[in-house]
Every structure is written in structure tokens, then in C-alpha cells.
N, C-alpha and C. Protein backbone atom coordinates (compact mmCIF):
# COMPACT_ATOMS: atom_id res chain seq x y z
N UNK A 1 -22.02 -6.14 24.44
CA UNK A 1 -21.62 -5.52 23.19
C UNK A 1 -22.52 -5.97 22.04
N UNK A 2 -22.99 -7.25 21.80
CA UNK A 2 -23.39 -7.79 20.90
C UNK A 2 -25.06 -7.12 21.18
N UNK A 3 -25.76 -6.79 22.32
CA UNK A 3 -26.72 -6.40 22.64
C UNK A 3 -26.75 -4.54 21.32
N UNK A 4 -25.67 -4.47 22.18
CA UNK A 4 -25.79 -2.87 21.37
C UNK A 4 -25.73 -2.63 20.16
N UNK A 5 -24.83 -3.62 19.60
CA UNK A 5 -24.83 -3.81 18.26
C UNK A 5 -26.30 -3.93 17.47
N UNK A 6 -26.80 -5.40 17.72
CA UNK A 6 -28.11 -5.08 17.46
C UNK A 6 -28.67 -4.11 17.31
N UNK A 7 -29.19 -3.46 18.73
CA UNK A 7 -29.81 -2.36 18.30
C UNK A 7 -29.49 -0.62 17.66
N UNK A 8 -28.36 -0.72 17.63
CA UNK A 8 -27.80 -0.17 16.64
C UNK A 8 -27.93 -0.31 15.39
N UNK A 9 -27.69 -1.40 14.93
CA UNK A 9 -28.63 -1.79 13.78
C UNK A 9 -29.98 -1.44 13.42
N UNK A 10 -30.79 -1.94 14.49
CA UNK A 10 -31.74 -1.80 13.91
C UNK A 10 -32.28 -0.37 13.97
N UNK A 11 -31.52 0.80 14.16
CA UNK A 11 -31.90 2.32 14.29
C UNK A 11 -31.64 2.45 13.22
N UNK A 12 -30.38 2.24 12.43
CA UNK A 12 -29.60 2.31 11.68
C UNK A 12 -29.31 1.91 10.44
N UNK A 13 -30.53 1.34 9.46
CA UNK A 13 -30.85 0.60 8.62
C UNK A 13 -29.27 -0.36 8.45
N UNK A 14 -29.43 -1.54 9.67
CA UNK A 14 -28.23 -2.31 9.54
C UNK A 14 -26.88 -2.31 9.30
N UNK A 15 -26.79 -0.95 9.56
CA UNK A 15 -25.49 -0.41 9.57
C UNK A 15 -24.43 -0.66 11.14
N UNK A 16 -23.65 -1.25 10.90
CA UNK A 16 -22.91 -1.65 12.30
C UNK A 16 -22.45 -0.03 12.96
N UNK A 17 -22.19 0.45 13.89
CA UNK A 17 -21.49 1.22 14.37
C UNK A 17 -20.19 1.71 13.91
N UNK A 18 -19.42 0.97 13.68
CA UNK A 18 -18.26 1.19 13.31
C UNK A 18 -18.06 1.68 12.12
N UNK A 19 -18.92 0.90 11.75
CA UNK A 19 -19.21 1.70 10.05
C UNK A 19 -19.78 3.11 9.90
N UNK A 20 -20.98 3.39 10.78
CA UNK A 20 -21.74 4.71 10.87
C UNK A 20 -20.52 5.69 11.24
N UNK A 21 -19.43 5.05 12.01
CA UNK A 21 -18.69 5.85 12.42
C UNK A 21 -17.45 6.42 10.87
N UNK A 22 -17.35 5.33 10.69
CA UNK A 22 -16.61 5.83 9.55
C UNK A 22 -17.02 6.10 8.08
N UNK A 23 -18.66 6.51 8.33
CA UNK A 23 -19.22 7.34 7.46
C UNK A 23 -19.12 8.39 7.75
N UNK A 24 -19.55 8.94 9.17
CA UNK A 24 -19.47 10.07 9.73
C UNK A 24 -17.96 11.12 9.34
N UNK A 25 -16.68 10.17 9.80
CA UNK A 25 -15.80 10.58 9.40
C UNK A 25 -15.25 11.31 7.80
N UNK A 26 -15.49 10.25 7.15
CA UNK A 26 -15.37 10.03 5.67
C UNK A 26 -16.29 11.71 5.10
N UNK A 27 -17.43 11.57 5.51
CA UNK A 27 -18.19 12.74 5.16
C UNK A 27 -17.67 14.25 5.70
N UNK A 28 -17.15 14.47 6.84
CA UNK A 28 -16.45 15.58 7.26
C UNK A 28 -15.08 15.64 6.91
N UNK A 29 -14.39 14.70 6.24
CA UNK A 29 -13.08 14.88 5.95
C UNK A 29 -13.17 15.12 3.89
N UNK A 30 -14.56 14.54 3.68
CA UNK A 30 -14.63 15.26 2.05
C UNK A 30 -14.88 17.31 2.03
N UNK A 31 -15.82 16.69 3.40
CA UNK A 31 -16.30 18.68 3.61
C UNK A 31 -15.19 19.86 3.84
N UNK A 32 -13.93 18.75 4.55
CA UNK A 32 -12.54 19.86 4.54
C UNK A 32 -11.87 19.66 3.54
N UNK A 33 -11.85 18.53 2.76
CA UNK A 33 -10.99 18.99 1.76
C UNK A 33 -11.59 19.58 0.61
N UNK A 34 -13.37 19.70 0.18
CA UNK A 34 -13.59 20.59 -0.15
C UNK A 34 -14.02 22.20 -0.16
N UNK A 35 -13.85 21.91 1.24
CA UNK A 35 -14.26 23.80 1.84
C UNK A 35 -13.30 24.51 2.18
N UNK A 36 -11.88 23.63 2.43
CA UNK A 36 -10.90 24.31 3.22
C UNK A 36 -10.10 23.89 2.24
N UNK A 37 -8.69 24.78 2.43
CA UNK A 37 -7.80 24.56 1.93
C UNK A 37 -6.28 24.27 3.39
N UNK A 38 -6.52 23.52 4.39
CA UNK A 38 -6.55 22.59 4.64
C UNK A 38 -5.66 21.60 4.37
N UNK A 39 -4.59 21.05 5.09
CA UNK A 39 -3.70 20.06 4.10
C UNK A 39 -4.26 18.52 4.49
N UNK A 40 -3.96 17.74 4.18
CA UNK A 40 -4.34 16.10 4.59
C UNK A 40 -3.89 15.99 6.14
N UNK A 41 -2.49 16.33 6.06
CA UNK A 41 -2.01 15.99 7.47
C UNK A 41 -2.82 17.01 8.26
N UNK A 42 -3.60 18.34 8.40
CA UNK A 42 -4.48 19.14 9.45
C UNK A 42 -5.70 18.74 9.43
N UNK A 43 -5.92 17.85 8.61
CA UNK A 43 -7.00 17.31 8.51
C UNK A 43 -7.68 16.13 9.36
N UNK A 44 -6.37 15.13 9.17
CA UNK A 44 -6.18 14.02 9.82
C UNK A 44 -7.12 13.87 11.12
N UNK A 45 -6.32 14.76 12.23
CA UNK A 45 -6.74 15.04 13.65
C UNK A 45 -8.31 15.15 13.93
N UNK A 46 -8.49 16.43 12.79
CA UNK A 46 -9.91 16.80 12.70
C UNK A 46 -11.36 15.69 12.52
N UNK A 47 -10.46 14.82 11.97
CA UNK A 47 -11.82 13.53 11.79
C UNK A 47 -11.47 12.28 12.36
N UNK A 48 -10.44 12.32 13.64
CA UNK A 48 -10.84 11.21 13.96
C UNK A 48 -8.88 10.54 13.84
N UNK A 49 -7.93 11.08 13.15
CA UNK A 49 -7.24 9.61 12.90
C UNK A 49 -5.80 10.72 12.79
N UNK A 50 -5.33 10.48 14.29
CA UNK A 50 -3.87 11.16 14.58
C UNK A 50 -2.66 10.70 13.85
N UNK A 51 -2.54 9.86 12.93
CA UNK A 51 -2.12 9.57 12.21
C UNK A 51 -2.27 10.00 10.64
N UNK A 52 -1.48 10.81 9.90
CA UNK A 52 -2.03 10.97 8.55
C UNK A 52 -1.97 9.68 7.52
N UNK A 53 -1.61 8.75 7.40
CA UNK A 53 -1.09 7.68 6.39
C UNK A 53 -2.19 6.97 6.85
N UNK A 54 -2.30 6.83 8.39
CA UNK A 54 -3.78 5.84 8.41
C UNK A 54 -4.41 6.33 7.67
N UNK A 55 -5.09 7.72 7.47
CA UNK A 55 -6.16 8.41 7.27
C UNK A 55 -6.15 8.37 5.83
N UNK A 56 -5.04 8.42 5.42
CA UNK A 56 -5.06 8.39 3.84
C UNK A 56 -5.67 6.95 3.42
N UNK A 57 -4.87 5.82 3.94
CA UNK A 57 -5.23 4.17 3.62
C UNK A 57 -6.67 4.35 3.82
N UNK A 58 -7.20 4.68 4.73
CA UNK A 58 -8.62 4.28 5.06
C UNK A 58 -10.00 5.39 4.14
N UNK A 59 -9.42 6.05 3.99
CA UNK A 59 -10.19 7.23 3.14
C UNK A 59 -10.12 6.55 1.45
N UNK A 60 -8.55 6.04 1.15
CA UNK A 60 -9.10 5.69 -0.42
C UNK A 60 -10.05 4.24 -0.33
N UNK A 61 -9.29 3.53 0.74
CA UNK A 61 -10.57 2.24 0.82
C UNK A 61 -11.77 2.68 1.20
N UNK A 62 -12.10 3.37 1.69
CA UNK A 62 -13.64 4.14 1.84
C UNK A 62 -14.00 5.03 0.37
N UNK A 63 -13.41 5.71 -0.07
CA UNK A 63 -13.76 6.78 -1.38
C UNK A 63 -13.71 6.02 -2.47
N UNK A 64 -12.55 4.70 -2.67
CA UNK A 64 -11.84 4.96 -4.19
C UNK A 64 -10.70 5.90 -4.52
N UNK A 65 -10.28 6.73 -3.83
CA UNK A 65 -9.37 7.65 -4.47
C UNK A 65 -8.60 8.21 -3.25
N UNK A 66 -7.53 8.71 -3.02
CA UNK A 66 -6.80 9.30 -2.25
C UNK A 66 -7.47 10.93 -1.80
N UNK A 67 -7.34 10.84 -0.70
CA UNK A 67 -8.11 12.19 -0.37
C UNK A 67 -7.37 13.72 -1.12
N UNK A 68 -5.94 13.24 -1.92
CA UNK A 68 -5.50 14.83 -2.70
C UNK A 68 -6.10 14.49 -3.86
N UNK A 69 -6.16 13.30 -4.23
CA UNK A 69 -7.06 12.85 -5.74
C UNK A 69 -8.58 13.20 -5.35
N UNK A 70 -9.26 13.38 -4.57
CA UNK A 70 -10.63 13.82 -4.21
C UNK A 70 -10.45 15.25 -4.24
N UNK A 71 -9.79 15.70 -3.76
CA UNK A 71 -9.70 17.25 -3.76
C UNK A 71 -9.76 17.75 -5.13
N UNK A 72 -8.36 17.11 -5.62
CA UNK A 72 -8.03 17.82 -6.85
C UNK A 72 -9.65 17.04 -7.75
N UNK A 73 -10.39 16.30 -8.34
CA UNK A 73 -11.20 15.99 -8.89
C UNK A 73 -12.54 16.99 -8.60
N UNK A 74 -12.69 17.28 -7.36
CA UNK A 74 -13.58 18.26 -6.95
C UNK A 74 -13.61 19.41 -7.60
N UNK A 75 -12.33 20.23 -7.01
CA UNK A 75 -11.79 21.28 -7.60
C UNK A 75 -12.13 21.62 -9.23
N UNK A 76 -11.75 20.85 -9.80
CA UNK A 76 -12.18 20.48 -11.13
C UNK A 76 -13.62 20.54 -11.90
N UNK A 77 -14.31 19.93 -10.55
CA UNK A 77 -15.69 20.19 -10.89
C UNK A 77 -16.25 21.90 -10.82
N UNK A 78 -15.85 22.47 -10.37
CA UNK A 78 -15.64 24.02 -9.83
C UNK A 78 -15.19 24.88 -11.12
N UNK A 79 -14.88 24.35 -11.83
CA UNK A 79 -13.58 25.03 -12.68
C UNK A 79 -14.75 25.28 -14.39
């Protein structure tokens, strides 16, 4: 494990895996709540986290903001 890690890293400008992973996520769950209308909980599934409340906890510690506070701020920008 620690092998892969490494080199994961080093593809990855030192980015651990787990993390790339929950960039990956983070980035397709901003793209549905700004392209779709979409609720949090149909969302959830879609990126990763069968749980909606996880998905919420881990999205504002990743964003700053709650993923309906991202929406609605977006939206806004639109307006």
C-alpha cells in the first residue's frame, strides 16, 4: 500500500489518493448541483456517498459551505 501511495504521489503532484478521490467527487457533485436541478439526497449516490448527511458533512468540509448554500450562491451568480 505504502508502495502505491508513493507513486501516486508522485503522478499526482503529491496528492494522496484519497484525496484525488475526493476531489474528483467534490467536482462532479458542484457540476450537479449546478447543472441539474437535482436534490442533495439524488445526488448523494451519484458521487460516491449512499448516505446523504455523510455527503453533506464532507462536501462543506471540502467547499466551506453546504452543498444547498453552494447551489443557492451559484444560482445567484446567474441572476
Amino acid at each position: 500500500t505504502s508502495y502505491l501511495t508513493r507513486v501516486f504521489k508522485e503522478h499526482n503532484n503529491g496528492q494522496p489518493p484519497m484525496r484525488y478521490l475526493l476531489d474528483l467527487r467534490m467536482a462532479a457533485a458542484k457540476h450537479l448541483l449546478i447543472d441539474t436541478d437535482l436534490s442533495v439526497k439524488e445526488i448523494s449516490p451519484l458521487v460516491g456517498y449512499p448516505d446523504p448527511f455523510h455527503f453533506s458533512r464532507t462536501f462543506k468540509q471540502a467547499c466551506g459551505v453546504s452543498p444547498q448554500q453552494y447551489r443557492q450562491e451559484r444560482h445567484g451568480e446567474d441572476a
